[in-house]
Protein backbone atom coordinates (compact mmCIF):
# COMPACT_ATOMS: atom_id res chain seq x y z
CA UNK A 1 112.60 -29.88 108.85
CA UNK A 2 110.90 -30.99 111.86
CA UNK A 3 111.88 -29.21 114.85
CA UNK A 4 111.13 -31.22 118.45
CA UNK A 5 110.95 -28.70 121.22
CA UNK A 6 111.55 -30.71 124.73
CA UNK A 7 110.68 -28.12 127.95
CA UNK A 8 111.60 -30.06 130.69
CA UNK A 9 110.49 -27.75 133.46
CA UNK A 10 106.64 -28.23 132.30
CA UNK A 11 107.30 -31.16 130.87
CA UNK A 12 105.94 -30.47 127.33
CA UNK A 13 107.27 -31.58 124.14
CA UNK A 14 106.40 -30.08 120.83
CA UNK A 15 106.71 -31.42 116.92
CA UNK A 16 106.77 -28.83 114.97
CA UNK A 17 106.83 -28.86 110.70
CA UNK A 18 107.33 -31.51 107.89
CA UNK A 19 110.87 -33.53 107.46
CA UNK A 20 111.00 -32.21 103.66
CA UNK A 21 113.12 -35.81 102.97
CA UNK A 22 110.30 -36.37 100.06
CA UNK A 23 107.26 -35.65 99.04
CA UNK A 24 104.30 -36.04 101.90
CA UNK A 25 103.13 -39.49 101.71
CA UNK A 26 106.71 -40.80 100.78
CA UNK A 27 108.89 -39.33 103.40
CA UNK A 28 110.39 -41.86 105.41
CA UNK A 29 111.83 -39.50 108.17
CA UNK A 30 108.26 -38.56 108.92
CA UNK A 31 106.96 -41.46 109.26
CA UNK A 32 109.65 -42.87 111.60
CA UNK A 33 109.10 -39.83 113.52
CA UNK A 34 105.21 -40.54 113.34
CA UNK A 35 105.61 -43.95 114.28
CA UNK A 36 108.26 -43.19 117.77
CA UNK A 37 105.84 -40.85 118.51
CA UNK A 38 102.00 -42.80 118.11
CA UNK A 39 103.74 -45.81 119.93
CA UNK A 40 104.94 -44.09 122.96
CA UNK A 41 102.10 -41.86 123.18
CA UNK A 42 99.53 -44.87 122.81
CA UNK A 43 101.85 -46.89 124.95
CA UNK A 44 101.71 -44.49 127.66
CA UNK A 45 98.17 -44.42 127.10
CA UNK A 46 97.45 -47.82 127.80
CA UNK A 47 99.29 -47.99 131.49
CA UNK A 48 97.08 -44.52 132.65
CA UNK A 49 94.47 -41.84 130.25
CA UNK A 50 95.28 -39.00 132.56
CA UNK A 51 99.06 -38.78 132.91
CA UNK A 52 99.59 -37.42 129.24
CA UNK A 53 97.51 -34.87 126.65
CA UNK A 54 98.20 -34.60 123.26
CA UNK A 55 96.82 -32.56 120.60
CA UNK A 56 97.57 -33.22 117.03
CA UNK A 57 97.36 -29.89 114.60
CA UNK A 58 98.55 -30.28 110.68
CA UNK A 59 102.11 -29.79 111.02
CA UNK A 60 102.27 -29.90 114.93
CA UNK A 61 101.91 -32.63 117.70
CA UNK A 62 102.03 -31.20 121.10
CA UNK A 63 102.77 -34.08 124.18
CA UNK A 64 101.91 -32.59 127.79
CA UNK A 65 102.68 -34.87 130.52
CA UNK A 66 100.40 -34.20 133.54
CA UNK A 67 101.42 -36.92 136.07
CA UNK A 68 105.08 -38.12 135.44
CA UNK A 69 105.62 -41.72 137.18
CA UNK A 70 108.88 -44.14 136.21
CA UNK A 71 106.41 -45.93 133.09
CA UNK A 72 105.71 -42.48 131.74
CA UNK A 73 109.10 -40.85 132.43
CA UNK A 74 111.05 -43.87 130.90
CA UNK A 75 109.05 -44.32 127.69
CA UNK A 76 109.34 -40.27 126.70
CA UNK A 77 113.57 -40.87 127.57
CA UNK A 78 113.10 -43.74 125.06
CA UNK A 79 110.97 -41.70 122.54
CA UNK A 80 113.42 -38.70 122.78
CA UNK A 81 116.69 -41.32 122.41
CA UNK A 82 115.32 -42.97 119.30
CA UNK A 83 114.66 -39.47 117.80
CA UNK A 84 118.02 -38.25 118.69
CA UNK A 85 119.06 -41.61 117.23
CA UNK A 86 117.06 -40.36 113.94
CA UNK A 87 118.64 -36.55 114.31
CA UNK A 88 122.13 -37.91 113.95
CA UNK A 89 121.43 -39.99 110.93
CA UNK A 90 119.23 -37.36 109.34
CA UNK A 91 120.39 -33.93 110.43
CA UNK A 92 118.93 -32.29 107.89
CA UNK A 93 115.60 -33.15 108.20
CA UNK A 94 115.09 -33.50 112.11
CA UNK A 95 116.39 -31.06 114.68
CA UNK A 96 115.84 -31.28 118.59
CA UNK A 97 116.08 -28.64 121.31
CA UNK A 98 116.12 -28.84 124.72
CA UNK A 99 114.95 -26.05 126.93
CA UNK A 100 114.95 -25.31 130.34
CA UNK A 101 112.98 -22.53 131.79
């Protein structure tokens, strides 16, 4: 299961773990998740270089916003909607928490 840890308070959003839908390679779940995830990052990317960081382990993907403006804030609320979107149609392979410290 992947596991998407949103912190709000520092504004830090984690991807944590494999779908386990099918076999790496062939999991569809991943790769949606992969895909909602390389578009807004590179989509952020493109309007400013400095108001995210990412870092990309094997099963992790860590997104650290550093300057949060209404372009950046909007297309992470899209990013987390579509993957909420995907958590409701498959539960068992996608799970997000929201934490506020």
């Amino acid at each position: 299961m992947v596991t998407v840890l949103v912190n709000k308070n520092n504004e830090e959003i984690k991807l944590l773990g494999h779908a386990g839908f099918n076999i790496k390679g062939k999991d569809i779940v991943c790769s949606a998740i992969s895909s909602i995830v390389i578009t807004t990052v590179n989509g952020i990317l493109m309007f400013d270089k400095d108001n995210i960081k990412y870092q990309e382990n094997d099963n992790e993907f860590i997104i650290k916003v550093k300057k949060n403006n209404e372009i950046t804030s909007n297309l992470i609320a899209n990013m987390l909607n579509l993957l909420k979107e995907l958590e409701s149609d498959y539960p068992n392979n996608i799970k997000i928490k929201e934490e506020i410290r």
